[in-house]
Every structure is written in structure tokens, then in C-alpha cells.
N, C-alpha and C. Protein backbone atom coordinates (compact mmCIF):
# COMPACT_ATOMS: atom_id res chain seq x y z
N UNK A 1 0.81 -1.20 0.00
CA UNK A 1 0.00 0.00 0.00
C UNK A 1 0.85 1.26 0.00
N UNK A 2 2.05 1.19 0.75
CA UNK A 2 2.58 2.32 0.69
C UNK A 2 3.48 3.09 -0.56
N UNK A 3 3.54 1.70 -1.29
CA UNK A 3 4.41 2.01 -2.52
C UNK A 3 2.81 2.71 -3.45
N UNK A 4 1.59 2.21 -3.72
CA UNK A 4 0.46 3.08 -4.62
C UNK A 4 0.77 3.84 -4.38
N UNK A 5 0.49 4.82 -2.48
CA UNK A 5 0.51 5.59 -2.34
C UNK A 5 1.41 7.03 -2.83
N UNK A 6 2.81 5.68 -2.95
CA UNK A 6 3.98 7.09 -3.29
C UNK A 6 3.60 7.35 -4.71
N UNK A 7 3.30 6.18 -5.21
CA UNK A 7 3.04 6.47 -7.15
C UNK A 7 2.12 7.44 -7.29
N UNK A 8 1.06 7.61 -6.61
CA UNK A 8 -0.43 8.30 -6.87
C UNK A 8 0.21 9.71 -6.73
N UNK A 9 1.22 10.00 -5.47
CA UNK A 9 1.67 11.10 -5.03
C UNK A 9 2.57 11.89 -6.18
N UNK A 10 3.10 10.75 -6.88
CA UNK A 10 4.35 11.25 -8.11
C UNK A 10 3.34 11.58 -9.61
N UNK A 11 2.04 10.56 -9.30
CA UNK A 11 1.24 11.12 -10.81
C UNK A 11 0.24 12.31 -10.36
N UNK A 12 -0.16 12.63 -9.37
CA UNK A 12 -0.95 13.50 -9.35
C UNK A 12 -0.38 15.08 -8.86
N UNK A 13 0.79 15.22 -9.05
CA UNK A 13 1.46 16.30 -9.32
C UNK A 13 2.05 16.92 -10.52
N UNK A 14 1.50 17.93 -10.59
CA UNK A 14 1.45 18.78 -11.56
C UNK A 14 3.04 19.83 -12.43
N UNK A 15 3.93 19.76 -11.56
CA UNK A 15 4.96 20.71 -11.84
C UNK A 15 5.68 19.80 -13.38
N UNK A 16 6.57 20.95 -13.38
CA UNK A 16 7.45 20.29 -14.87
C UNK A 16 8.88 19.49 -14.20
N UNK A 17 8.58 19.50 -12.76
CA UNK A 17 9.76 18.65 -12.31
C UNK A 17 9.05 17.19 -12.35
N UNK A 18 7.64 17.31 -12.39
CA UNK A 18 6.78 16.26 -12.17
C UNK A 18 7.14 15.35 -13.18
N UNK A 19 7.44 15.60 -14.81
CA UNK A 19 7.50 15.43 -15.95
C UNK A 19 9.12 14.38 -15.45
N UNK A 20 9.93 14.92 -15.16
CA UNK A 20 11.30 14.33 -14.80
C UNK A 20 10.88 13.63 -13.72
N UNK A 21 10.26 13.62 -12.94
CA UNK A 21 9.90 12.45 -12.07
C UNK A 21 9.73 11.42 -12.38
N UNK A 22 8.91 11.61 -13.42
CA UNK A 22 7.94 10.62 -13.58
C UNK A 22 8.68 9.76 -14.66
N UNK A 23 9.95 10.30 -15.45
CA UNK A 23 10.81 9.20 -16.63
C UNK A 23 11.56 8.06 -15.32
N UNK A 24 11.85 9.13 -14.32
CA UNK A 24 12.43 8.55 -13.31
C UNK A 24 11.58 7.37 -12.54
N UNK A 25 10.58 7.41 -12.09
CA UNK A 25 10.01 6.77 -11.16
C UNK A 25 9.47 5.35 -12.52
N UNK A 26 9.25 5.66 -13.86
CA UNK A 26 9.04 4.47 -15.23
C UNK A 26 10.52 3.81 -14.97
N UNK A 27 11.60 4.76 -15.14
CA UNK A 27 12.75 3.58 -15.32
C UNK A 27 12.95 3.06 -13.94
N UNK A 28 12.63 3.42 -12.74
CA UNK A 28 12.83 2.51 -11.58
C UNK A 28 11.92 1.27 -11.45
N UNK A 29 10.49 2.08 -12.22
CA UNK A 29 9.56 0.38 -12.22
C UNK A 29 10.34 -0.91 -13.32
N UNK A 30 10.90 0.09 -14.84
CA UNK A 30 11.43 -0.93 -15.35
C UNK A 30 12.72 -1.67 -14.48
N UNK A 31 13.47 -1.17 -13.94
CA UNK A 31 14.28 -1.84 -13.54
C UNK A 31 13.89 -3.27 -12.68
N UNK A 32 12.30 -2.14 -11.39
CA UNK A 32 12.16 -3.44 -10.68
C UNK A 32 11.41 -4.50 -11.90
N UNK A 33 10.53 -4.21 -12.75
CA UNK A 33 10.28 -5.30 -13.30
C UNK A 33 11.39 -6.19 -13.71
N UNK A 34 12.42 -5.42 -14.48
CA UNK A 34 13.68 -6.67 -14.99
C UNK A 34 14.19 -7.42 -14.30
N UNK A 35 13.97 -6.92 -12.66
CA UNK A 35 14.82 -7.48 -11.54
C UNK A 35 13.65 -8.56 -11.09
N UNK A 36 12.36 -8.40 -11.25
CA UNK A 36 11.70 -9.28 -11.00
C UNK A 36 11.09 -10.36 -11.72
N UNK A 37 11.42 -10.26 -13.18
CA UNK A 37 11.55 -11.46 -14.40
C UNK A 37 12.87 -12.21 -14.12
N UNK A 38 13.89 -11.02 -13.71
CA UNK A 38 15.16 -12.35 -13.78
C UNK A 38 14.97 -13.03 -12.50
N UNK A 39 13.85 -12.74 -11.26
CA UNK A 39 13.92 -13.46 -10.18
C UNK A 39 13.04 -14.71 -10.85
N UNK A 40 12.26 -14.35 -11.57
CA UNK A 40 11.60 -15.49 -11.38
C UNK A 40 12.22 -16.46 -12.38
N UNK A 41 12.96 -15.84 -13.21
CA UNK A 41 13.96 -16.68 -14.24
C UNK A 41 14.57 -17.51 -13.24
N UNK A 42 15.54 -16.69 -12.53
CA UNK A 42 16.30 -17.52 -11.28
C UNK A 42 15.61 -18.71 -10.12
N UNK A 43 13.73 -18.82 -10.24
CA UNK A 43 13.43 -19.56 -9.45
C UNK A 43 12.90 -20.61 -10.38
N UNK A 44 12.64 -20.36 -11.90
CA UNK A 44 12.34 -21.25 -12.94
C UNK A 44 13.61 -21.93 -13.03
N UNK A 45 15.11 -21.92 -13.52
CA UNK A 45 16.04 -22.63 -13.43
C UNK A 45 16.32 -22.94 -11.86
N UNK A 46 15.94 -22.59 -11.15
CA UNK A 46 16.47 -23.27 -9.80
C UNK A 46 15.74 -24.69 -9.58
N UNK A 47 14.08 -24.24 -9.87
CA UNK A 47 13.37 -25.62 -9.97
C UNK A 47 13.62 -26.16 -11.17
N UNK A 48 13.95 -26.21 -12.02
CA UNK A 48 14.31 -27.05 -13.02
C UNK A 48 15.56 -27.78 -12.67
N UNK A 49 16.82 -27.38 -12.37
CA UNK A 49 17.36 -28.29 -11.40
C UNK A 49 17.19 -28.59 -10.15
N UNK A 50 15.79 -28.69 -9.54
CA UNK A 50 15.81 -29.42 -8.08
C UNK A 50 15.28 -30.33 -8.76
N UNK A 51 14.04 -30.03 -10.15
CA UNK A 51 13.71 -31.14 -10.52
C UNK A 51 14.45 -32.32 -10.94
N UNK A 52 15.50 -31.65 -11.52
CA UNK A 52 16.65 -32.82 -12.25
C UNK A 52 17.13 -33.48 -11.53
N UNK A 53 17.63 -33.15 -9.90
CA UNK A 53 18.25 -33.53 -8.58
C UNK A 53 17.47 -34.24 -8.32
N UNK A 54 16.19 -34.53 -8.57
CA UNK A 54 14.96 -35.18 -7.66
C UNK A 54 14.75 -36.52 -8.56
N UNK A 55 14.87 -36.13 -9.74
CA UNK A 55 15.03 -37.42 -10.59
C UNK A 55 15.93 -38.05 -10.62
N UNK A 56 17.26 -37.75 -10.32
CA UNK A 56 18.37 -38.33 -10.20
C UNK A 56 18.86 -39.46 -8.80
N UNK A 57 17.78 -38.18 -7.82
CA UNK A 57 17.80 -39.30 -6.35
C UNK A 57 16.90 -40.07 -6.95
N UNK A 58 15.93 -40.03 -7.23
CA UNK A 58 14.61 -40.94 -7.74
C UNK A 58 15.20 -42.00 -8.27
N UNK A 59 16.11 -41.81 -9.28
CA UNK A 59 17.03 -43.17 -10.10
C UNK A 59 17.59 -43.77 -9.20
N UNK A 60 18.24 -43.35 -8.41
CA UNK A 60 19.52 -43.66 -7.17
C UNK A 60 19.08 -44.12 -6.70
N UNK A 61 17.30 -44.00 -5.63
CA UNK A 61 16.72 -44.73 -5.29
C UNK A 61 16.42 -46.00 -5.47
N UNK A 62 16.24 -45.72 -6.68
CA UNK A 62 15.23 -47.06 -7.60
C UNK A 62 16.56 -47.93 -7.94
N UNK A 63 17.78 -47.58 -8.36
CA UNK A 63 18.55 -48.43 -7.86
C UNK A 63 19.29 -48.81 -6.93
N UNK A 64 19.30 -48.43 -5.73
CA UNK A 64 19.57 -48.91 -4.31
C UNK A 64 18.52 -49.79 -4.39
N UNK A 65 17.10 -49.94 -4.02
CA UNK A 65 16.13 -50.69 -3.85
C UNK A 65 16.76 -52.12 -5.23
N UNK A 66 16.68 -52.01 -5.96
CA UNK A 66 16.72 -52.90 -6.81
C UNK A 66 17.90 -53.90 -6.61
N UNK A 67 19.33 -53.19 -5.80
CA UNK A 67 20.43 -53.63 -5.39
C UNK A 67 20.25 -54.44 -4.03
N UNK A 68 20.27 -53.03 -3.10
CA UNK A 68 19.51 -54.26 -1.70
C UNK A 68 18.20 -54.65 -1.21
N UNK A 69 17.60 -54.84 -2.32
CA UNK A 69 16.22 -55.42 -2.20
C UNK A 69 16.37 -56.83 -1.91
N UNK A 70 17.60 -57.47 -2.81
CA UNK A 70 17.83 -59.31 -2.17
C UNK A 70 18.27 -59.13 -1.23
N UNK A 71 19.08 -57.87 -0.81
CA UNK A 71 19.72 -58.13 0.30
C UNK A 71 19.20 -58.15 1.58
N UNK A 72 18.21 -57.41 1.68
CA UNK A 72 17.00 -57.47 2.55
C UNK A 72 15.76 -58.52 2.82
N UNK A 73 16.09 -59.31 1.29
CA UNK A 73 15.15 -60.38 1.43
C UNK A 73 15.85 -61.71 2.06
N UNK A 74 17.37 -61.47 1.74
CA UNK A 74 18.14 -62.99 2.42
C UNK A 74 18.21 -62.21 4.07
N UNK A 75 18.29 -61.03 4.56
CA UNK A 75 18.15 -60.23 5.90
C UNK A 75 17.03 -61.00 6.53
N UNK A 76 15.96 -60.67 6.08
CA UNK A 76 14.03 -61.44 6.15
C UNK A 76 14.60 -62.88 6.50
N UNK A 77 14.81 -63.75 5.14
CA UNK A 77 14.59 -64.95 5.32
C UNK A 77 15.89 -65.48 6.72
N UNK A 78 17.13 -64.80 6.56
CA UNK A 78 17.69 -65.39 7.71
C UNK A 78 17.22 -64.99 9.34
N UNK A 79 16.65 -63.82 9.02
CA UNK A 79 15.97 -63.20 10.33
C UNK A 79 14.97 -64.45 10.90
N UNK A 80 14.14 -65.30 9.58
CA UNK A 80 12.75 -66.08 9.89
C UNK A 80 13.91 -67.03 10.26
N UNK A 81 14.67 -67.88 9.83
CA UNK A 81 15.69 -68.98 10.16
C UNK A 81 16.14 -69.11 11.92
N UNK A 82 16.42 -67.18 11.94
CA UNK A 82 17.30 -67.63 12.98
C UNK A 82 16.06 -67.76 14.30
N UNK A 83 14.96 -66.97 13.97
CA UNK A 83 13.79 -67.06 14.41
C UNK A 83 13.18 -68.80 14.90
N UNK A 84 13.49 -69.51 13.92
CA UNK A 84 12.42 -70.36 13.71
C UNK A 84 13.95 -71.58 14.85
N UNK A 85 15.18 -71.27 14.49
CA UNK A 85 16.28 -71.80 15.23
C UNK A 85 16.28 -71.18 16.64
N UNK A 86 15.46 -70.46 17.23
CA UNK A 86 15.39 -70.33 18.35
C UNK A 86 14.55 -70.89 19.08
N UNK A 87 13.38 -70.71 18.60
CA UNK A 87 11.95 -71.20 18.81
C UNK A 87 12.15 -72.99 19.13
N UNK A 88 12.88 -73.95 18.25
CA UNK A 88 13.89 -74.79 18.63
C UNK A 88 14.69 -75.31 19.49
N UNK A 89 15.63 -74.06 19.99
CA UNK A 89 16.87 -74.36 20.68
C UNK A 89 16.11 -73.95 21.92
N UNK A 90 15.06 -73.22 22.28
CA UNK A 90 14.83 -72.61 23.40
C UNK A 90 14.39 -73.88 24.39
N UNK A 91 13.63 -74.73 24.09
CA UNK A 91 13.39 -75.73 25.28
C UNK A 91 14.19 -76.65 25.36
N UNK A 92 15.28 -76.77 24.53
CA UNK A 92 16.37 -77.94 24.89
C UNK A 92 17.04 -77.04 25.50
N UNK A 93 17.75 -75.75 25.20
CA UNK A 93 18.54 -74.64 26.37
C UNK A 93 17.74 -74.98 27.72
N UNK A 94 16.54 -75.05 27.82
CA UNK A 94 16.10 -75.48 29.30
C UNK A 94 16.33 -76.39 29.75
N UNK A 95 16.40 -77.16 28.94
CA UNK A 95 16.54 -79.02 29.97
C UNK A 95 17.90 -78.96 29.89
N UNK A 96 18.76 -78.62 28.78
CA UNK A 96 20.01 -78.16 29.38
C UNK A 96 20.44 -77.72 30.79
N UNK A 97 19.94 -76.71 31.17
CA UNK A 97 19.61 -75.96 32.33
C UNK A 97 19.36 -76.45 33.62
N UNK A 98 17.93 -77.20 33.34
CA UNK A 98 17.66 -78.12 34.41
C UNK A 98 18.50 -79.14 34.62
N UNK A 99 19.44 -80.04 33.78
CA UNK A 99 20.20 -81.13 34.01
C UNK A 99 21.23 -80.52 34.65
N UNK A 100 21.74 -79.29 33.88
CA UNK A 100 23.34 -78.74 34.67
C UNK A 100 22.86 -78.34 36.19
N UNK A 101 21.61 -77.96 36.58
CA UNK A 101 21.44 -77.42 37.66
C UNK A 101 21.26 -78.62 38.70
N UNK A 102 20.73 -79.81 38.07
CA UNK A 102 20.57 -81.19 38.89
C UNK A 102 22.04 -81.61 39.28
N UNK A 103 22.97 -81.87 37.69
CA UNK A 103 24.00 -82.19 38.21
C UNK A 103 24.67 -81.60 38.80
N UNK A 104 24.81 -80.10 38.84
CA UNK A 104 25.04 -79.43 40.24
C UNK A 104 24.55 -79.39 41.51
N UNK A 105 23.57 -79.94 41.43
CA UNK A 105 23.29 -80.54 43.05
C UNK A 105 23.93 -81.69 43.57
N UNK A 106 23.56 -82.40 42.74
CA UNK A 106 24.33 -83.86 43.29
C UNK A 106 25.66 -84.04 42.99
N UNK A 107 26.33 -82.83 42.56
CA UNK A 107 27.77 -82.94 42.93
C UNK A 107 28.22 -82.10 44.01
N UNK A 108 27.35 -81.02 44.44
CA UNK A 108 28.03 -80.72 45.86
C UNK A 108 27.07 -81.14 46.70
N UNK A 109 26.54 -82.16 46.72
CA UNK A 109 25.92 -83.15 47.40
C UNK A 109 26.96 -84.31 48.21
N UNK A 110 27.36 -84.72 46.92
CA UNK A 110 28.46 -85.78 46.98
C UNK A 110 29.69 -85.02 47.51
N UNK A 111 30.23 -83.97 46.85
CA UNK A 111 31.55 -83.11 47.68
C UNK A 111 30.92 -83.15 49.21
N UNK A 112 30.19 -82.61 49.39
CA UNK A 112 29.97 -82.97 51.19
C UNK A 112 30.47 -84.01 52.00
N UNK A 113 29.25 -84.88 51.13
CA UNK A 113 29.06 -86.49 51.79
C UNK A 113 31.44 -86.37 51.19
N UNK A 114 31.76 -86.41 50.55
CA UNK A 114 32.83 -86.52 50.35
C UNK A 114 33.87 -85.61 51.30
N UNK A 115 33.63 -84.75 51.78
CA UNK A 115 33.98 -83.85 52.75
C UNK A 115 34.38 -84.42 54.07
N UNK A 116 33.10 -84.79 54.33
CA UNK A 116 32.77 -85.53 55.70
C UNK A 116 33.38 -86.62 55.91
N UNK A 117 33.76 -87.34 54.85
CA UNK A 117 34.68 -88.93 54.78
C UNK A 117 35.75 -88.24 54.67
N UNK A 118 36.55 -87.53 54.30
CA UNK A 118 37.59 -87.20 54.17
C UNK A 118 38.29 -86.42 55.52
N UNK A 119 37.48 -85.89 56.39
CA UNK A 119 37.45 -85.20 57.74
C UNK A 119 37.84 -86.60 58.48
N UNK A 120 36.60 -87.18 57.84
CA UNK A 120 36.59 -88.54 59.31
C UNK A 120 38.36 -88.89 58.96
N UNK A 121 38.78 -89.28 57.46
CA UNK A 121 39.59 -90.08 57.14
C UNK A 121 41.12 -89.41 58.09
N UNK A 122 41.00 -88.39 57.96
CA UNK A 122 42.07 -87.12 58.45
C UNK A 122 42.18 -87.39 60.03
N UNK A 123 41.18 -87.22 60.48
CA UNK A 123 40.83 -87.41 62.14
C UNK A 123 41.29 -89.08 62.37
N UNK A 124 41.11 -90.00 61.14
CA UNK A 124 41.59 -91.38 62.30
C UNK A 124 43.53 -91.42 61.45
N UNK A 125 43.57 -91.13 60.72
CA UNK A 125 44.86 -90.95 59.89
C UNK A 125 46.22 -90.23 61.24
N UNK A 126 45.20 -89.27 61.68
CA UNK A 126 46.05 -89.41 63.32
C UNK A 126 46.02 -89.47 64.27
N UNK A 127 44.71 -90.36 64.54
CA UNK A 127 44.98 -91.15 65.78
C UNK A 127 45.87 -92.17 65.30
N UNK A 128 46.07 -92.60 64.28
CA UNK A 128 46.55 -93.76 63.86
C UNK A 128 48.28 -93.36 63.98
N UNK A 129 49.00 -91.82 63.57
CA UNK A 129 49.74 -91.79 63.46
C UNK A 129 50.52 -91.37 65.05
N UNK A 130 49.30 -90.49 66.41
CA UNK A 130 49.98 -90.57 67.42
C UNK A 130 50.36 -92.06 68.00
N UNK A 131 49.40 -93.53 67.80
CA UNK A 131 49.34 -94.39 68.41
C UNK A 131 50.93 -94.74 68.24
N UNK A 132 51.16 -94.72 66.28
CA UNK A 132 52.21 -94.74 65.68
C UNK A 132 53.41 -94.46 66.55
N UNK A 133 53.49 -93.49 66.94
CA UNK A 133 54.64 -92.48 67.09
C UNK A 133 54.91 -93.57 68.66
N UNK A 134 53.84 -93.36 69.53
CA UNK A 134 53.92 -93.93 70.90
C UNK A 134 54.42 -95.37 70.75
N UNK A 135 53.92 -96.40 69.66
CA UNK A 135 54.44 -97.82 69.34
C UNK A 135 55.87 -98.03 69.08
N UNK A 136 56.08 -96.65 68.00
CA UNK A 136 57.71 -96.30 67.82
C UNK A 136 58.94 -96.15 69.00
N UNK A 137 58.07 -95.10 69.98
CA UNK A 137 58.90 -94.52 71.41
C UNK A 137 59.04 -96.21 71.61
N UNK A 138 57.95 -96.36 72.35
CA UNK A 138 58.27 -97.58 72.97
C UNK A 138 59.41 -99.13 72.12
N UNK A 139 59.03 -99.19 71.47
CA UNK A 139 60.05 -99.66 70.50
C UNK A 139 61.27 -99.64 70.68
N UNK A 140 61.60 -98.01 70.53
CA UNK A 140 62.98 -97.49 70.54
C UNK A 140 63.62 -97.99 71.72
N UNK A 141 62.63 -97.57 72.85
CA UNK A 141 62.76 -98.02 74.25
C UNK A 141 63.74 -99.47 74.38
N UNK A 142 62.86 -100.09 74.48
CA UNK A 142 62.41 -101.46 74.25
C UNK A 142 64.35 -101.92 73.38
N UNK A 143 64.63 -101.28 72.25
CA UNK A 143 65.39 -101.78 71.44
C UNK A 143 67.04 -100.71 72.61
N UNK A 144 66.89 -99.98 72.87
CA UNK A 144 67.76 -98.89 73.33
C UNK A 144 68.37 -100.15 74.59
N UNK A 145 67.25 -100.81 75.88
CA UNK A 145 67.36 -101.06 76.29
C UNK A 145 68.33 -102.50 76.22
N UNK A 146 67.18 -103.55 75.05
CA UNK A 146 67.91 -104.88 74.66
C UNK A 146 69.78 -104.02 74.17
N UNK A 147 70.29 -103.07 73.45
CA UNK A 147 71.26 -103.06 72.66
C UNK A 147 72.23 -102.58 74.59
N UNK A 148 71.73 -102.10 75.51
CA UNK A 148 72.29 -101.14 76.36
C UNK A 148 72.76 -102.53 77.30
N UNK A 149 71.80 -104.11 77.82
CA UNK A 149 71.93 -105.10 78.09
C UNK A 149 72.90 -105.62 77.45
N UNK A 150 73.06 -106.10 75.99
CA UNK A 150 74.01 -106.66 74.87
C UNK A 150 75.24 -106.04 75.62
N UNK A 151 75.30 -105.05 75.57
CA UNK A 151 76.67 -104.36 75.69
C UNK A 151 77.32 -104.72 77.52
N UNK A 152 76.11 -104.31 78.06
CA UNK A 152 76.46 -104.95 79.27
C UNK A 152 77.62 -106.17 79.68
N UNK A 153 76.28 -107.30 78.73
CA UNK A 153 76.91 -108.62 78.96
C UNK A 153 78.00 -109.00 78.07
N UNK A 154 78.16 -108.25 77.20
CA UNK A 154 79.42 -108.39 76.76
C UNK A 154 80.58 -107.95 77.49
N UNK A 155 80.55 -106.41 78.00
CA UNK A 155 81.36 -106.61 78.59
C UNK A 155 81.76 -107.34 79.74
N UNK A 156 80.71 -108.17 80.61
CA UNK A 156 81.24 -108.88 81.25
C UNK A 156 81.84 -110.17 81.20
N UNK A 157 80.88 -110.52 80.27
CA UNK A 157 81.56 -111.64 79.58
C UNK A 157 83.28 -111.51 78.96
N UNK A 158 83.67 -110.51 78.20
CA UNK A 158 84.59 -109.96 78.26
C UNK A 158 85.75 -109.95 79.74
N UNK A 159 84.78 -109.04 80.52
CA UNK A 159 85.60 -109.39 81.79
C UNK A 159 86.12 -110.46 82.18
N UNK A 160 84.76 -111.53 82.39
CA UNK A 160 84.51 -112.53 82.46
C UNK A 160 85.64 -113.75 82.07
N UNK A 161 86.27 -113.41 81.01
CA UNK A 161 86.99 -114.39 80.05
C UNK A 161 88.56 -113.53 80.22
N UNK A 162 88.34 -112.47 80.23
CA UNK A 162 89.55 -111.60 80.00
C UNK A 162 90.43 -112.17 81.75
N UNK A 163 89.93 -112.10 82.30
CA UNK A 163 90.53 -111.83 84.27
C UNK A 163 91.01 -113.39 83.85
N UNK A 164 90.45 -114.53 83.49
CA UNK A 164 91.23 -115.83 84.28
C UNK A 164 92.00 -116.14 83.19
N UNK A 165 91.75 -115.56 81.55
CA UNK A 165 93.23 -115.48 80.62
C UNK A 165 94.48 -114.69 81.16
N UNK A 166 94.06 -113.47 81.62
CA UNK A 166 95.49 -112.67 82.04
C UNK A 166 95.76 -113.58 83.41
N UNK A 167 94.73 -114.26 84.12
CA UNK A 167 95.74 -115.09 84.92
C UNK A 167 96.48 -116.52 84.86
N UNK A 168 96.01 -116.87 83.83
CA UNK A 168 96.74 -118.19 83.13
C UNK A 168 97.57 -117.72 82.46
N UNK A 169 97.61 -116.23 81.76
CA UNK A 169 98.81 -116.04 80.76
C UNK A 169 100.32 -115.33 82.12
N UNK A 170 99.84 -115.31 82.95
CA UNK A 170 100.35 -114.60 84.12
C UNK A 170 100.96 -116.37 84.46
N UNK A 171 100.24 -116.81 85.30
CA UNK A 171 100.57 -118.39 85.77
C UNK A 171 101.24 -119.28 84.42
N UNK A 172 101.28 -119.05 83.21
CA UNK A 172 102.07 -119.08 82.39
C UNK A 172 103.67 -119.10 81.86
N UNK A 173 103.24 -117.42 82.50
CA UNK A 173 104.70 -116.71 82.27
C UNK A 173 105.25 -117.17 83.38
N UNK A 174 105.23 -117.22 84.61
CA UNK A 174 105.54 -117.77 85.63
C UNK A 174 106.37 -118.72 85.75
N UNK A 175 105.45 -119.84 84.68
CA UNK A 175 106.25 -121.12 85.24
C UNK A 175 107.06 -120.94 83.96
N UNK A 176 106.94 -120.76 83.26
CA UNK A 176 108.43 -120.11 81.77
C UNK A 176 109.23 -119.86 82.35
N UNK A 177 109.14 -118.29 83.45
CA UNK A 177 110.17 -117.83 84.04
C UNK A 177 110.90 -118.87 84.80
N UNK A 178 110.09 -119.54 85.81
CA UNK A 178 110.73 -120.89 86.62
C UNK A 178 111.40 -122.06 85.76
N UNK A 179 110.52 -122.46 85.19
CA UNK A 179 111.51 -123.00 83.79
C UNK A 179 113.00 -122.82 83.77
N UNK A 180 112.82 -121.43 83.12
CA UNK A 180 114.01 -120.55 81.98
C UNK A 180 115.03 -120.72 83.52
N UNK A 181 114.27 -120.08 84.48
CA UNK A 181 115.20 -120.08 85.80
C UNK A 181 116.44 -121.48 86.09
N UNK A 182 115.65 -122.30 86.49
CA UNK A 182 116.06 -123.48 86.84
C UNK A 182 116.73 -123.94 85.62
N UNK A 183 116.39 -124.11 84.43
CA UNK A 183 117.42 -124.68 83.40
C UNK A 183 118.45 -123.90 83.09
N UNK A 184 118.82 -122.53 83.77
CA UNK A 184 120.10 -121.95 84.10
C UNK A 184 121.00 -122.55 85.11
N UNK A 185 119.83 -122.81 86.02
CA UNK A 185 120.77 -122.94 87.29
C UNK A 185 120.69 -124.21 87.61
N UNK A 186 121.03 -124.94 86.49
CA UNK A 186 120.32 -126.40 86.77
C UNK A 186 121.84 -126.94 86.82
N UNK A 187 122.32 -128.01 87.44
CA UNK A 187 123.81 -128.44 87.33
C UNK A 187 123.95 -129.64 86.27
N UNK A 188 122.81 -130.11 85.36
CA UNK A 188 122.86 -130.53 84.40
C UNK A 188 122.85 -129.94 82.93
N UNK A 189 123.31 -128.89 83.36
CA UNK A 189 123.00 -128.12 82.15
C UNK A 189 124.28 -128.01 81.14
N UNK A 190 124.81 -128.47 80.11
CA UNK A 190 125.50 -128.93 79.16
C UNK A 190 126.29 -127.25 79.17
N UNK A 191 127.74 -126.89 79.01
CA UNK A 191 128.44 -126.07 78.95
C UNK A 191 129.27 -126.06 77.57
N UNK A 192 128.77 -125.37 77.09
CA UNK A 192 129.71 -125.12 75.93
C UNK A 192 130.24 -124.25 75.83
């Protein structure tokens, strides 16, 4: 509205400057008109290539789809596979489950009961080995004593045998000496 207004203001004046106004205020409309054909020139080629861009994704499209369209269909069918392989595996994974969880009972069932024998086994393993030890002392005893006797009677026996040899080897020498004596001083004794 405000632009009529200025136009109405520039034609309904009368002076001879009015006359020069007014070539002026024609070539400013021509200009905006030229400026507003080449805009719309500029929005006619702009959509003419968005159109071309739009057909071009459109192709691009249409061949992506055409490319991974199997690929999406072997996606599908292995999706239904792995689907249909679960649906499958899922109640044997249970009795799986339930067996490992059984045989985990009755193996620390048995480790117990196995526990408990092995405690007991430990607990008589040494009574068995103090009785041991005490059968040993005594033993030692027993053997310390017989070897401490041995020695005893040996040496007396020793003694025993030794006292009436040194006195026969004594009563021995003796009569040697008496001997040796007398066949010196014997008056039969040959002089050479």
C-alpha cells in the first residue's frame, strides 16, 4: 500500500519537475520489473534443477532398492531362520539348564558327603599316626634297652673271660720264668 501511495503522489502532481519524475520513477519500475523477471527466471532454473536432482535421487533410489532389495530379502529370510532356530533351541537350552542345575546338586551333594569322609579319614589318619609315634617310642625303648643289656653282657663276659686269661697267661709266664730259671741254674745243664 505504501508504494500506490507514493506512485499516486508522483502522478498527481502537476509541476514540470513532475515530468522528470515521472521518466524517473518508469525507469525505476522498469528496472524493478527486470529485476523481478530475472527473479523469477532464477526460481524457474532453480526448480528445473531441483527437478533434475529429484530425478536423479529418484534413479539412485530405484537403484539402491533394486540392489539391496535381495539383500533385505536374504536379511528377512535369515531373520525367519534364525527365528524359527530359536523357537527350537529354546526348550532344549532349558533341559540343558535343568540337568546342569541337577548335576550341580548332586555334585556338591556328593563333595559334602565326600567332605565328611575325608574329615573322618584325616581325624583317624592321626589317631593312627599318634598311636604310631607312641608304638615307635616304645620300640625305641624297648630296642635302646635290649642293645644297652648286649653291651652290658658283653662286657662282662669280656671281663669274664679276659681276668682268668690274664691269669693263666700270668701263671704261664711264671712257670716259663721258673723253667728258663732253673734250666740256668740247673747243674745238668751242658756247657759249651
Amino acid at each position: 500500500m505504501p508504494v500506490c501511495s507514493g506512485v499516486a503522489v508522483v502522478f498527481l502532481q502537476d509541476s514540470g519537475a513532475t515530468q522528470h519524475d515521472l521518466h524517473v520513477a518508469m525507469i525505476c519500475l522498469a528496472v524493478i520489473a527486470v529485476a523481478l523477471v530475472l527473479q523469477a527466471l532464477g526460481v524457474l532454473v532453480a526448480s528445473a534443477m531441483a527437478a533434475r536432482v529429484l530425478m536423479q535421487a529418484k534413479s539412485l533410489v530405484g537403484t539402491v532398492e533394486t540392489k539391496t532389495g535381495p539383500v533385505f530379502d536374504q536379511t528377512g529370510a535369515i531373520l525367519n531362520q534364525t527365528r524359527e532356530l530359536l523357537a527350537d533351541l529354546t526348550p532344549r537350552l532349558r533341559r540343558m539348564t535343568e540337568s546342569a542345575e541337577q548335576i550341580s546338586t548332586t555334585v556338591q551333594t556328593r563333595v559334602e558327603d565326600l567332605s565328611a569322609t575325608v574329615t573322618e579319614l584325616n581325624d583317624t589318619m592321626r589317631e593312627i599316626n599318634g598311636r604310631t609315634r607312641e608304638q615307635v617310642k616304645r620300640v625305641d625303648g624297648m630296642v635302646s634297652e635290649a642293645l644297652d643289656a648286649t653291651e652290658e653282657i658283653s662286657r662282662t663276659v669280656q671281663q669274664g673271660i679276659k681276668g682268668p686269661v690274664k691269669q693263666m697267661a700270668g701263671l704261664i709266664a711264671g712257670v716259663q720264668a721258673a723253667i728258663k730259671t732253673l734250666m740256668e741254674r740247673s747243674p745238668f745243664k751242658t756247657r759249651v
